[in-house]
C-alpha atoms as a PDB file:
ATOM      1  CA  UNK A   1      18.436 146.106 104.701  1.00  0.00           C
ATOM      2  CA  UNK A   2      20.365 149.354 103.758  1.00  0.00           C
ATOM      3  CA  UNK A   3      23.724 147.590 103.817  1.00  0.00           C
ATOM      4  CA  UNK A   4      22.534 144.825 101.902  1.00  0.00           C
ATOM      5  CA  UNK A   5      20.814 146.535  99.269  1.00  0.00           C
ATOM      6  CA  UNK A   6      24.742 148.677  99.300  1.00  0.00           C
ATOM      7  CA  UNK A   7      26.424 145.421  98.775  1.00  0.00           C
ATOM      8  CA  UNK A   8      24.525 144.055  95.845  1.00  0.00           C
ATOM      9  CA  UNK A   9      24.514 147.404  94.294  1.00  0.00           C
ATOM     10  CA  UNK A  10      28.356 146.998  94.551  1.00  0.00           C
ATOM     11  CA  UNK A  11      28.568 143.388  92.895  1.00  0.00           C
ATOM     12  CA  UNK A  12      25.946 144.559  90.300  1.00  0.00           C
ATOM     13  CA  UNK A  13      28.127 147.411  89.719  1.00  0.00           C
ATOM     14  CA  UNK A  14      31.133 144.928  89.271  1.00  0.00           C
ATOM     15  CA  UNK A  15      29.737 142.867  87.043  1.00  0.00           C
ATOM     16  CA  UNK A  16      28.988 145.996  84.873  1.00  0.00           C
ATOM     17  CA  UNK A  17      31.826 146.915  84.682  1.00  0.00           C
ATOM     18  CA  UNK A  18      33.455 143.491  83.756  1.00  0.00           C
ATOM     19  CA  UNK A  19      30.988 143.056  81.050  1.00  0.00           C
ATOM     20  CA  UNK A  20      31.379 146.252  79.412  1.00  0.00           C
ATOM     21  CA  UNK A  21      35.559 145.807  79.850  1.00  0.00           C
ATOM     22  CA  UNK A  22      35.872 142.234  79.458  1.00  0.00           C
ATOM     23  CA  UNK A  23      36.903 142.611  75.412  1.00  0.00           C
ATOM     24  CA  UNK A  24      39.598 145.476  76.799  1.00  0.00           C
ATOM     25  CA  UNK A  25      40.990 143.076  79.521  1.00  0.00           C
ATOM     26  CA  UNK A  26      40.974 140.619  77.194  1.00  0.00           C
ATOM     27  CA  UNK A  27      43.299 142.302  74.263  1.00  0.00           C
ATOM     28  CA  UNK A  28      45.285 144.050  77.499  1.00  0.00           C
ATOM     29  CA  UNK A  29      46.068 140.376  78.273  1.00  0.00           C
ATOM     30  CA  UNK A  30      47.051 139.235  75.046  1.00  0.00           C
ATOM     31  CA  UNK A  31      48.719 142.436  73.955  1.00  0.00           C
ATOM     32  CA  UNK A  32      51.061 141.407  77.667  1.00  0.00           C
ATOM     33  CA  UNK A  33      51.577 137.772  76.285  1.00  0.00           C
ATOM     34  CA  UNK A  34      53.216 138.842  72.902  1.00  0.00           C
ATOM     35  CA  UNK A  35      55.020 141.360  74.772  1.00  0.00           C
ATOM     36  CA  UNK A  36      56.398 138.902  76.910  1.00  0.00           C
ATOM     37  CA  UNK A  37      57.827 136.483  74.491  1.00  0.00           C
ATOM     38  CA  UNK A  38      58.786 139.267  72.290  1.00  0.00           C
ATOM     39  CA  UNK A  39      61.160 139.921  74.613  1.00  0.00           C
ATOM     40  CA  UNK A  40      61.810 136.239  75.629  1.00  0.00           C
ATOM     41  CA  UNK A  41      62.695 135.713  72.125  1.00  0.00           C
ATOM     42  CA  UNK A  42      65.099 138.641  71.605  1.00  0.00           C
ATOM     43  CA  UNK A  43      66.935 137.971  75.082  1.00  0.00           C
ATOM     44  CA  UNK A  44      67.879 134.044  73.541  1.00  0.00           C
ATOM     45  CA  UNK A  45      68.200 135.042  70.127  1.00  0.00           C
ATOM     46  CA  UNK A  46      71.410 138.041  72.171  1.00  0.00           C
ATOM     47  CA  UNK A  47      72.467 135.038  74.216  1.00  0.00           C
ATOM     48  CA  UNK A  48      72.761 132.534  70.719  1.00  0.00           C
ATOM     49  CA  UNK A  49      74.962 135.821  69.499  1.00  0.00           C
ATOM     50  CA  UNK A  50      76.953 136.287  72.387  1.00  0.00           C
ATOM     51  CA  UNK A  51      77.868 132.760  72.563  1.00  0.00           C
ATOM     52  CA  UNK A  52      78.358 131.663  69.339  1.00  0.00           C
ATOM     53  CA  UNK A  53      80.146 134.789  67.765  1.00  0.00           C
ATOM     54  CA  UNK A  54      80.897 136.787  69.963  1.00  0.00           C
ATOM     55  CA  UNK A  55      82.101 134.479  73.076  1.00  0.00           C
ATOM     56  CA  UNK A  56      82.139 131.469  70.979  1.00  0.00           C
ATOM     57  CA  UNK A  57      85.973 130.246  72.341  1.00  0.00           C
ATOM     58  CA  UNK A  58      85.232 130.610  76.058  1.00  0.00           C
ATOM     59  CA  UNK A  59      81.531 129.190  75.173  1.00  0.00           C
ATOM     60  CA  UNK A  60      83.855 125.749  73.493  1.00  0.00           C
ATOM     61  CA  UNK A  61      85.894 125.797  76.452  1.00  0.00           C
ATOM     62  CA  UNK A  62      82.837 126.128  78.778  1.00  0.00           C
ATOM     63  CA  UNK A  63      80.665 123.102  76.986  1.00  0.00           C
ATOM     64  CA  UNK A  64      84.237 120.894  77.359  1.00  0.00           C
ATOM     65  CA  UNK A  65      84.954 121.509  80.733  1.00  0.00           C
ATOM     66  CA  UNK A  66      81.060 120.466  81.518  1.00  0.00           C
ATOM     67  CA  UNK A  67      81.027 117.159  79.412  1.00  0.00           C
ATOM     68  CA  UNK A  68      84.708 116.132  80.377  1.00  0.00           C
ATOM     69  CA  UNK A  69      85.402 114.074  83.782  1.00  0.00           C
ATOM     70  CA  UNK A  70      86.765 116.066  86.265  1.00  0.00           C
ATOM     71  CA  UNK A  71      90.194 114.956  87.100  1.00  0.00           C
ATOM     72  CA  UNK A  72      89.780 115.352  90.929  1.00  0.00           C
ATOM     73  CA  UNK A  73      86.780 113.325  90.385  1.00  0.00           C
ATOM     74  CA  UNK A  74      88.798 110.744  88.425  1.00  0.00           C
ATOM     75  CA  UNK A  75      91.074 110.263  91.026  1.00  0.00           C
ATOM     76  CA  UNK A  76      88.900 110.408  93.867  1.00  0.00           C
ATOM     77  CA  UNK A  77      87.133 107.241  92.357  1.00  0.00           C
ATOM     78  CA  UNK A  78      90.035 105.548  91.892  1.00  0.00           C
ATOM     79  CA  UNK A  79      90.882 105.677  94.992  1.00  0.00           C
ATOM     80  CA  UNK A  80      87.277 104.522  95.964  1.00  0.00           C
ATOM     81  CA  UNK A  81      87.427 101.084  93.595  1.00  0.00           C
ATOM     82  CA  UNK A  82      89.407  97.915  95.136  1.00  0.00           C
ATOM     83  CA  UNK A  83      93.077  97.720  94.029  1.00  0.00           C
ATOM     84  CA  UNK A  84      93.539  94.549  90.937  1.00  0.00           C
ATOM     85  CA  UNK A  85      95.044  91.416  93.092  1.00  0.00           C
ATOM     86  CA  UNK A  86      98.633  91.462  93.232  1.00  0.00           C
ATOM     87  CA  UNK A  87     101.074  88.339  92.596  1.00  0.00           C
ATOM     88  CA  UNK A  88     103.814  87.685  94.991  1.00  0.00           C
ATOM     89  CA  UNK A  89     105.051  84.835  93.642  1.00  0.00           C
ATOM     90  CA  UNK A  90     104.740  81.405  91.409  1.00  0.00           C
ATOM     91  CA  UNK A  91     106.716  78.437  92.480  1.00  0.00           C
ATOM     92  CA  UNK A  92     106.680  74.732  91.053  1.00  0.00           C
ATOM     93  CA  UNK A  93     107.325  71.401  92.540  1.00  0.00           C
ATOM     94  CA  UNK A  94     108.459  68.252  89.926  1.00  0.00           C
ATOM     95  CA  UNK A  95     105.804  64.766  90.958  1.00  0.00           C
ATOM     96  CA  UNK A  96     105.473  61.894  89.414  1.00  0.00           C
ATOM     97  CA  UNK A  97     102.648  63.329  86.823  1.00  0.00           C
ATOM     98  CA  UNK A  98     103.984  66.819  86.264  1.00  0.00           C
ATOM     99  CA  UNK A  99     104.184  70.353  87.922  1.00  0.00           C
ATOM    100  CA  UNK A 100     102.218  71.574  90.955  1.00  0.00           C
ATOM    101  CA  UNK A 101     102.352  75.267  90.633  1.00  0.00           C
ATOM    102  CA  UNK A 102     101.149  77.176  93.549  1.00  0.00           C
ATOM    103  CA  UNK A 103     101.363  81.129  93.053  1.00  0.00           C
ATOM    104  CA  UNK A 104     100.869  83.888  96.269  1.00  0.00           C
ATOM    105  CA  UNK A 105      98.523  86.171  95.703  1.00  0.00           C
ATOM    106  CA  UNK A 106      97.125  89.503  97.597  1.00  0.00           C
ATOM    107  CA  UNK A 107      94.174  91.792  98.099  1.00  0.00           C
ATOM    108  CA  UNK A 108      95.387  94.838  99.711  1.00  0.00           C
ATOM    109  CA  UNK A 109      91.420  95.963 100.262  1.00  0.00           C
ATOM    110  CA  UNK A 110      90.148  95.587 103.499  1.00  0.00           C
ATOM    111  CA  UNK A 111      86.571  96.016 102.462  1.00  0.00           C
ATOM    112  CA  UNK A 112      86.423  94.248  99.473  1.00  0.00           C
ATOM    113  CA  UNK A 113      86.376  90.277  98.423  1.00  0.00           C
ATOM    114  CA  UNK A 114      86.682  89.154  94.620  1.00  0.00           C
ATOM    115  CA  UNK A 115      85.867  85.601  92.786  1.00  0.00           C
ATOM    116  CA  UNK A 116      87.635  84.924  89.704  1.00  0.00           C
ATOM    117  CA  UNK A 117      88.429  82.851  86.769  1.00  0.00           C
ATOM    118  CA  UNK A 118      92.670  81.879  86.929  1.00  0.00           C
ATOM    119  CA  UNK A 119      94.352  80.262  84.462  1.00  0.00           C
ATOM    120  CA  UNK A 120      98.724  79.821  84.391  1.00  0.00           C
ATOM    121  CA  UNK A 121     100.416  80.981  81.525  1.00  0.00           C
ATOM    122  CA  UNK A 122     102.527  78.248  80.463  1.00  0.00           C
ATOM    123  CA  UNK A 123     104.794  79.038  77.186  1.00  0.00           C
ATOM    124  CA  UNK A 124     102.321  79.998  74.267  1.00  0.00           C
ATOM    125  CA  UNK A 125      99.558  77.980  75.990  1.00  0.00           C
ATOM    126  CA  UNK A 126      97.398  77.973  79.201  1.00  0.00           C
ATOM    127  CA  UNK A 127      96.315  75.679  81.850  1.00  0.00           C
ATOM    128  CA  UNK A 128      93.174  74.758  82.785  1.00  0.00           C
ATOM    129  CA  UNK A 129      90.701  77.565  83.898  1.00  0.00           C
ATOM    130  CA  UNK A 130      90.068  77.056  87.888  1.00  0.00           C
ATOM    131  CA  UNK A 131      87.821  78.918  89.841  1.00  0.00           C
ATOM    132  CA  UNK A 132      89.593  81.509  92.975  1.00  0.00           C
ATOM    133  CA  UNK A 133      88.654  84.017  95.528  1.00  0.00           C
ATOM    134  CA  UNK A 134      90.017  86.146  98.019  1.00  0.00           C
ATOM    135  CA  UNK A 135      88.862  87.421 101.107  1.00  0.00           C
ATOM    136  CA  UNK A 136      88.871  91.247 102.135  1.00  0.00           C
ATOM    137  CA  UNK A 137      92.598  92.012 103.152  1.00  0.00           C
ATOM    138  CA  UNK A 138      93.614  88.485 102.414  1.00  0.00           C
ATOM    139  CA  UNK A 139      97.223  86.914 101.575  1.00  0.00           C
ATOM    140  CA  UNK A 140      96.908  83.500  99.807  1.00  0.00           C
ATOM    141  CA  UNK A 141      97.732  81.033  97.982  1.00  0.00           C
ATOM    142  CA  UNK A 142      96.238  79.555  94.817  1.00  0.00           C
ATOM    143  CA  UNK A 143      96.897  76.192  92.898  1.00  0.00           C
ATOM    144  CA  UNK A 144      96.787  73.859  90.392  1.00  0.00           C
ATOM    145  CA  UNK A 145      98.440  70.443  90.626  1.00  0.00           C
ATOM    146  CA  UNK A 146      99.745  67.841  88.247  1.00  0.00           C
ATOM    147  CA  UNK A 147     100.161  70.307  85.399  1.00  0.00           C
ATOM    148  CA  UNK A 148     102.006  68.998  82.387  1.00  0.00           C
ATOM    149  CA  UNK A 149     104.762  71.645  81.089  1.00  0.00           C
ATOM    150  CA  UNK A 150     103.833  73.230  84.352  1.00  0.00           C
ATOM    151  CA  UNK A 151     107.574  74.449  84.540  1.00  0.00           C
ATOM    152  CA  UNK A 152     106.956  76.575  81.879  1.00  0.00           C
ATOM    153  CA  UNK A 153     104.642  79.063  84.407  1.00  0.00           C
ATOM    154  CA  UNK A 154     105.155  82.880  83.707  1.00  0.00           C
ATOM    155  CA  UNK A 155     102.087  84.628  84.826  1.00  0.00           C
ATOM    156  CA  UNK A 156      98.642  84.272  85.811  1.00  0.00           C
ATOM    157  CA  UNK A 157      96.043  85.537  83.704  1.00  0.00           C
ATOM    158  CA  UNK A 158      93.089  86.427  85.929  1.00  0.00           C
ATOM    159  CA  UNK A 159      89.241  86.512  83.393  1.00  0.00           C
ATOM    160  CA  UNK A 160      86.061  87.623  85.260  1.00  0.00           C
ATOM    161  CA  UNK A 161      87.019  89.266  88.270  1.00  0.00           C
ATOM    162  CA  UNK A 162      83.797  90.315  90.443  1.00  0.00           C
ATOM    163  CA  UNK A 163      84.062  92.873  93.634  1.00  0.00           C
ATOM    164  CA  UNK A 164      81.925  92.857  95.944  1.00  0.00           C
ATOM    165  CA  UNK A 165      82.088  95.272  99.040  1.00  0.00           C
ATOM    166  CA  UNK A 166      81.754  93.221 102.414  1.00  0.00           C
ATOM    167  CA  UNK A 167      80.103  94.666 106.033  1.00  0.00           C
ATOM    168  CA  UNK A 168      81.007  93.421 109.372  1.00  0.00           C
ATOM    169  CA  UNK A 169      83.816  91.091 107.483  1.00  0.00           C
ATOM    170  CA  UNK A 170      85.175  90.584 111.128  1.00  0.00           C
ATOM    171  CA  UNK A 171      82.405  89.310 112.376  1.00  0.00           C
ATOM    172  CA  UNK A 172      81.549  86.962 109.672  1.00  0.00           C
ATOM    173  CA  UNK A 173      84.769  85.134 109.297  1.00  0.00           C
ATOM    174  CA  UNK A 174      84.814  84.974 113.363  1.00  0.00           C
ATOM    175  CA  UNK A 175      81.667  82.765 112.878  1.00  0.00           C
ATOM    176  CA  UNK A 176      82.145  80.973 109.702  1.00  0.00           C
ATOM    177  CA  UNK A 177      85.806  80.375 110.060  1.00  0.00           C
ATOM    178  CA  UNK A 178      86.623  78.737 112.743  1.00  0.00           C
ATOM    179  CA  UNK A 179      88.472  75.172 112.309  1.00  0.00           C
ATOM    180  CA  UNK A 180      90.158  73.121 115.037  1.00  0.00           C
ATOM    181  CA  UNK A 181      93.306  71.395 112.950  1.00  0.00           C
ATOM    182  CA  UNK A 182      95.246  68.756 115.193  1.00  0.00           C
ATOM    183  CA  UNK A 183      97.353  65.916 115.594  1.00  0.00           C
ATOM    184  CA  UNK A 184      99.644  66.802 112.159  1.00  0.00           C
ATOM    185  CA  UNK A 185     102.003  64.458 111.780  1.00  0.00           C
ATOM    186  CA  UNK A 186     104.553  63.746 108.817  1.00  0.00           C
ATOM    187  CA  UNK A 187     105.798  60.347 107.801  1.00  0.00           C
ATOM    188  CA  UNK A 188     108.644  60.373 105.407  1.00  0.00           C
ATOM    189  CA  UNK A 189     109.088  57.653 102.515  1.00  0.00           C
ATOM    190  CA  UNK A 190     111.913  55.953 104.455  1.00  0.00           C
ATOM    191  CA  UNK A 191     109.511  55.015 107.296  1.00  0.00           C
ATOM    192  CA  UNK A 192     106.506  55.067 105.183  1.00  0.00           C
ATOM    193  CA  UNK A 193     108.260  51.982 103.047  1.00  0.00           C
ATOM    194  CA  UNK A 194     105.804  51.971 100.264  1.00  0.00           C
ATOM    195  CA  UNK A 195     106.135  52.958  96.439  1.00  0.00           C
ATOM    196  CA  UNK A 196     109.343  51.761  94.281  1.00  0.00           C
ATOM    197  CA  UNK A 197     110.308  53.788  91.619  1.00  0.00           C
ATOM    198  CA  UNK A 198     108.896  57.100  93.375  1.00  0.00           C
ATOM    199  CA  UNK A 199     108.923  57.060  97.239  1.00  0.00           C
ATOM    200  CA  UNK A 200     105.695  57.651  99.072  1.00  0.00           C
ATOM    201  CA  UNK A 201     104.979  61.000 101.956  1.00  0.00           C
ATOM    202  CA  UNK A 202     102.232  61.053 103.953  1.00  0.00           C
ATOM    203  CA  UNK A 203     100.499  63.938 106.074  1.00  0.00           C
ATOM    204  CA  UNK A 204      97.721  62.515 108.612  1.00  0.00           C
ATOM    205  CA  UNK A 205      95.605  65.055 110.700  1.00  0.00           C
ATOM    206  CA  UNK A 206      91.831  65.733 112.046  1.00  0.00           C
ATOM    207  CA  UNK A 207      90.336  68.692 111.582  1.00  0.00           C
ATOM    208  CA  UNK A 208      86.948  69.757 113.474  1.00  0.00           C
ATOM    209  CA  UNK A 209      84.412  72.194 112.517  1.00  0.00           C
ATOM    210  CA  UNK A 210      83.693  74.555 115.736  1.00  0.00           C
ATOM    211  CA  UNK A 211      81.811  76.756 113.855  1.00  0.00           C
ATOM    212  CA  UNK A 212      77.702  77.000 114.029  1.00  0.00           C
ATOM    213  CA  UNK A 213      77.412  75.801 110.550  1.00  0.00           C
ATOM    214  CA  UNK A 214      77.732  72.189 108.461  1.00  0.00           C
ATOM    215  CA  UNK A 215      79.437  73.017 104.984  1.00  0.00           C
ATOM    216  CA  UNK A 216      79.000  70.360 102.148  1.00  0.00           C
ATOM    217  CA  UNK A 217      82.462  70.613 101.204  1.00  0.00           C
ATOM    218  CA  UNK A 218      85.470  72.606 102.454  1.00  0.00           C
ATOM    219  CA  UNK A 219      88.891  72.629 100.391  1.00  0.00           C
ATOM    220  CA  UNK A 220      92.012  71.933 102.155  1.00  0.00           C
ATOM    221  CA  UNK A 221      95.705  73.379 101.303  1.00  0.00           C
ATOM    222  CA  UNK A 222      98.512  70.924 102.967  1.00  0.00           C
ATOM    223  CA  UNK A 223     101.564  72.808 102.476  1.00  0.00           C
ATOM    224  CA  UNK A 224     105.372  70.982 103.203  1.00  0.00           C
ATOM    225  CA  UNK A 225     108.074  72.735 104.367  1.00  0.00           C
ATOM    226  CA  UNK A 226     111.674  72.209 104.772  1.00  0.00           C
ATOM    227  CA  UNK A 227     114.010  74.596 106.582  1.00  0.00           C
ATOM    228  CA  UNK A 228     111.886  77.213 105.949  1.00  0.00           C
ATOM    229  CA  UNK A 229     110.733  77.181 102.384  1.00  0.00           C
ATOM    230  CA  UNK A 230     108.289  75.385 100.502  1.00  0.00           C
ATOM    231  CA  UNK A 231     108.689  72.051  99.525  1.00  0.00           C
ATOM    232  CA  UNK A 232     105.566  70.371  98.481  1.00  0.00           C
ATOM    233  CA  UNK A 233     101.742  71.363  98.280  1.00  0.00           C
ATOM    234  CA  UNK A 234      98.809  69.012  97.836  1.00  0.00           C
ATOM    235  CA  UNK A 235      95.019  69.618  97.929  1.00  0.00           C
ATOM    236  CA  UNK A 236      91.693  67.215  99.265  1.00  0.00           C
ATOM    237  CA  UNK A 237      87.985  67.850  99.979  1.00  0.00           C
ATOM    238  CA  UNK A 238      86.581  67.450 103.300  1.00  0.00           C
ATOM    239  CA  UNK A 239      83.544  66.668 102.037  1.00  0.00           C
ATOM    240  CA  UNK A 240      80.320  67.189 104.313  1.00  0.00           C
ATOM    241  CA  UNK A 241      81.642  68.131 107.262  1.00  0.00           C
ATOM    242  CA  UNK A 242      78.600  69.121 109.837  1.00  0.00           C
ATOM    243  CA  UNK A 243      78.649  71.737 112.638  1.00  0.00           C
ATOM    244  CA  UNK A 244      81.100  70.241 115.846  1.00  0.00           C
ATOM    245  CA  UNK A 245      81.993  67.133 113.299  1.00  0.00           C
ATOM    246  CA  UNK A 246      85.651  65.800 113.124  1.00  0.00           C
ATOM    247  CA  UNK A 247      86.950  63.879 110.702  1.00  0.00           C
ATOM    248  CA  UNK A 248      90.467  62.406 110.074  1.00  0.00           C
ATOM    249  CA  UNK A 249      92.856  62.327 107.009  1.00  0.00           C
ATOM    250  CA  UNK A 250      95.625  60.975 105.432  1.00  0.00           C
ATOM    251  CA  UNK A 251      97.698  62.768 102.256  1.00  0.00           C
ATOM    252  CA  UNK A 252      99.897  61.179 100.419  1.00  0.00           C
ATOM    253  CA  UNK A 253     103.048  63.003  98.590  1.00  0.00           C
ATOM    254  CA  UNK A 254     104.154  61.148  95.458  1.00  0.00           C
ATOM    255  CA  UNK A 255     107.722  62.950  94.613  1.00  0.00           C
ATOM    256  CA  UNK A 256     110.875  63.243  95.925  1.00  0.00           C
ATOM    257  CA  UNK A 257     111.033  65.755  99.246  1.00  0.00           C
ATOM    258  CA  UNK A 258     113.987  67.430 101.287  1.00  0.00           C
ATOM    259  CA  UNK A 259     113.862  66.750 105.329  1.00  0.00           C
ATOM    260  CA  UNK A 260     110.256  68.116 105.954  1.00  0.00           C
ATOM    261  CA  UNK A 261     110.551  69.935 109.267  1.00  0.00           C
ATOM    262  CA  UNK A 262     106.811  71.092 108.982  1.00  0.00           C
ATOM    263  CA  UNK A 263     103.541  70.751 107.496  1.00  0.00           C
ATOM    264  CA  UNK A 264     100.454  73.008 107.700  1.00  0.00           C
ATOM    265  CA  UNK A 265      96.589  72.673 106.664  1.00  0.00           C
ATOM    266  CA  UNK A 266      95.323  75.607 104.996  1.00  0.00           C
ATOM    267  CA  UNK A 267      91.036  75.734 105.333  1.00  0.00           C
ATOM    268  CA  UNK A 268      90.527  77.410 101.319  1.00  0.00           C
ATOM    269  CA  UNK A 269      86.991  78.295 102.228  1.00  0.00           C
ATOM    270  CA  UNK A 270      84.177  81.308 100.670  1.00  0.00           C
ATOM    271  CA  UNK A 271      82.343  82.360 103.522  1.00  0.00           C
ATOM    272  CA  UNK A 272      80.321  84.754 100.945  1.00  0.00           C
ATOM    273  CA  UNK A 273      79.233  81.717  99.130  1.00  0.00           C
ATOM    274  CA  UNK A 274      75.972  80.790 100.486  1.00  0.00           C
ATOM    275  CA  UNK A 275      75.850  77.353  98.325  1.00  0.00           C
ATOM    276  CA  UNK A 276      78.410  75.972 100.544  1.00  0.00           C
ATOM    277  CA  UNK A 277      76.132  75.440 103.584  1.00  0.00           C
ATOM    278  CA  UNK A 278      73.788  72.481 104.086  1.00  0.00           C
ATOM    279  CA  UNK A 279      70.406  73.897 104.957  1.00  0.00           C
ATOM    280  CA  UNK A 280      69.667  72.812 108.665  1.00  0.00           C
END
C-alpha cells in the first residue's frame, strides 16, 4: 500500500506541475516555432542573395545545364532507337501497261520490325500509296507494278513508319515461315506461242504451307533473272492457303525478256500481323 500511495503521489504531483506550467510550456513552444522559421526565412532569403546577385552567372549556368539534354544521353538514345530503312536500289522493267518498279530496301536492326506507308517519287508527282514492312534484320524488296511514267522513279518517300521491338524473332519466323516452293519451271514466249503484238512468259510452281498455321492470304514475289541480274518481277495472292495445303500456280510475263536462266518465289509475308491467320 506504501508504494502505491508513492506512485499516485508522484502522478498527482505531475499533473501539478503541468497545470500550473502548462501556459509556460505553451509560449516556450511557440516562442521555438517563430524562432525556427525566423531562421528558416533568413537562411532562403541568403540563398535568393547568393544566387541571384551574388552567384547569379554560375546559378544561369547551373539551371541550363539541369533543363538541357545531356549530350551523352542524346547519343546514348540514339544509339538505342532502330536505324531509318535504307534504299539499295530502284530498278524498272518496260510491260505492256507501263513500269514495274521494284526498289531494295534494308533494316539493319536486328531487334526491330517497321510497317509503313511507300509511295515512288515519279517527276513532280507520286505513285500510289502501298502498304510495306520489314522484318528485324531483313533485306527486301518492295514493289509496285504497271506504273504509268514509272521510268521517271527517283526516290521513295516512306509516311507513317511504326517500330516495334520484337522477342524471340528467331523463333517466330522458324514457326510462321516456313514454305515448301517446288517444281519452278520457266516457259519462254517462243514455246509458250501465245500473244501477238507482245509475247507471252510464264512461271508455273506449287508452293506448300509446312507451317502450323492456315493464313488467309500470303503475297508472292516471282522474280526473273537473266545472267545474273534482274529481268522481270511480277506479284499474285495465294489466297487461303491452310496449314500442310499445296496449291499450284501459273504467272504470266507480258513484256519482252532476255534468256531467263532463273526464276525465284519470294513468300512477302507479316508474321507480326495477327489478321493474317484464319482462326482454327
Amino acid at each position: 500500500m506504501v508504494n502505491e500511495d508513492k506512485y499516485y503521489e508522484k502522478q498527482l504531483g505531475f499533473s501539478y506541475w503541468y497545470v500550473t506550467h502548462r501556459i509556460l510550456l505553451k509560449n516556450i513552444l511557440t516562442a521555438f516555432l517563430i524562432v525556427l522559421d525566423i531562421v528558416l526565412i533568413a537562411f532562403n532569403l541568403y540563398l535568393v542573395i547568393l544566387n541571384l546577385a551574388i552567384l547569379q552567372k554560375d546559378y544561369q549556368l547551373i539551371l541550363t545545364n539541369f533543363v538541357s539534354a545531356n549530350p551523352d544521353y542524346t547519343i546514348l538514345r540514339q544509339a538505342s532507337l532502330p536505324p531509318e530503312i535504307k534504299v539499295t536500289g530502284i530498278t524498272t522493267f518496260q510491260n505492256d501497261k507501263g513500269y514495274d518498279i521494284i526498289a531494295e530496301i534494308n533494316n539493319a536492326n536486328p531487334k526491330w520490325s517497321a510497317t509503313f506507308d511507300y509511295q515512288f517519287q515519279l517527276g513532280k508527282n507520286l505513285s500510289s500509296l502501298r502498304k510495306g514492312f520489314i522484318m528485324p534484320g531483313e533485306k527486301k524488296k518492295i514493289l509496285d507494278l504497271a506504273v504509268t511514267d514509272g521510268n521517271l522513279v527517283s526516290q521513295i518517300v516512306f509516311s507513317n513508319v511504326k517500330w516495334e521491338k520484337q522477342i524471340d524473332f528467331a523463333k517466330l519466323y522458324q514457326e510462321k515461315f516456313k514454305f515448301d516452293i517446288r517444281n519452278i519451271k520457266y516457259i519462254p514466249a517462243q514455246e509458250l506461242g501465245i500473244g501477238e503484238k507482245v509475247p507471252v512468259s510464264r512461271v508455273s510452281f506449287e508452293i506448300e504451307n509446312l507451317t502450323a498455321y492456315n493464313y488467309k492470304n500470303i503475297n508472292l514475289i516471282i522474280l526473273l533473272n537473266s545472267s545474273g541480274q534482274l529481268a522481270a518481277v511480277n506479284q499474285i495472292p495465294t489466297g487461303t492457303l491452310l496449314s500442310g495445303q499445296t496449291k499450284s500456280f501459273d504467272v504470266n510475263f507480258f513484256q519482252r525478256l532476255p534468256k531467263i536462266d532463273s526464276a525465284e518465289i519470294i513468300p512477302d509475308l507479316n508474321i507480326f500481323d495477327t489478321t493474317i491467320f484464319l482462326k482454327f
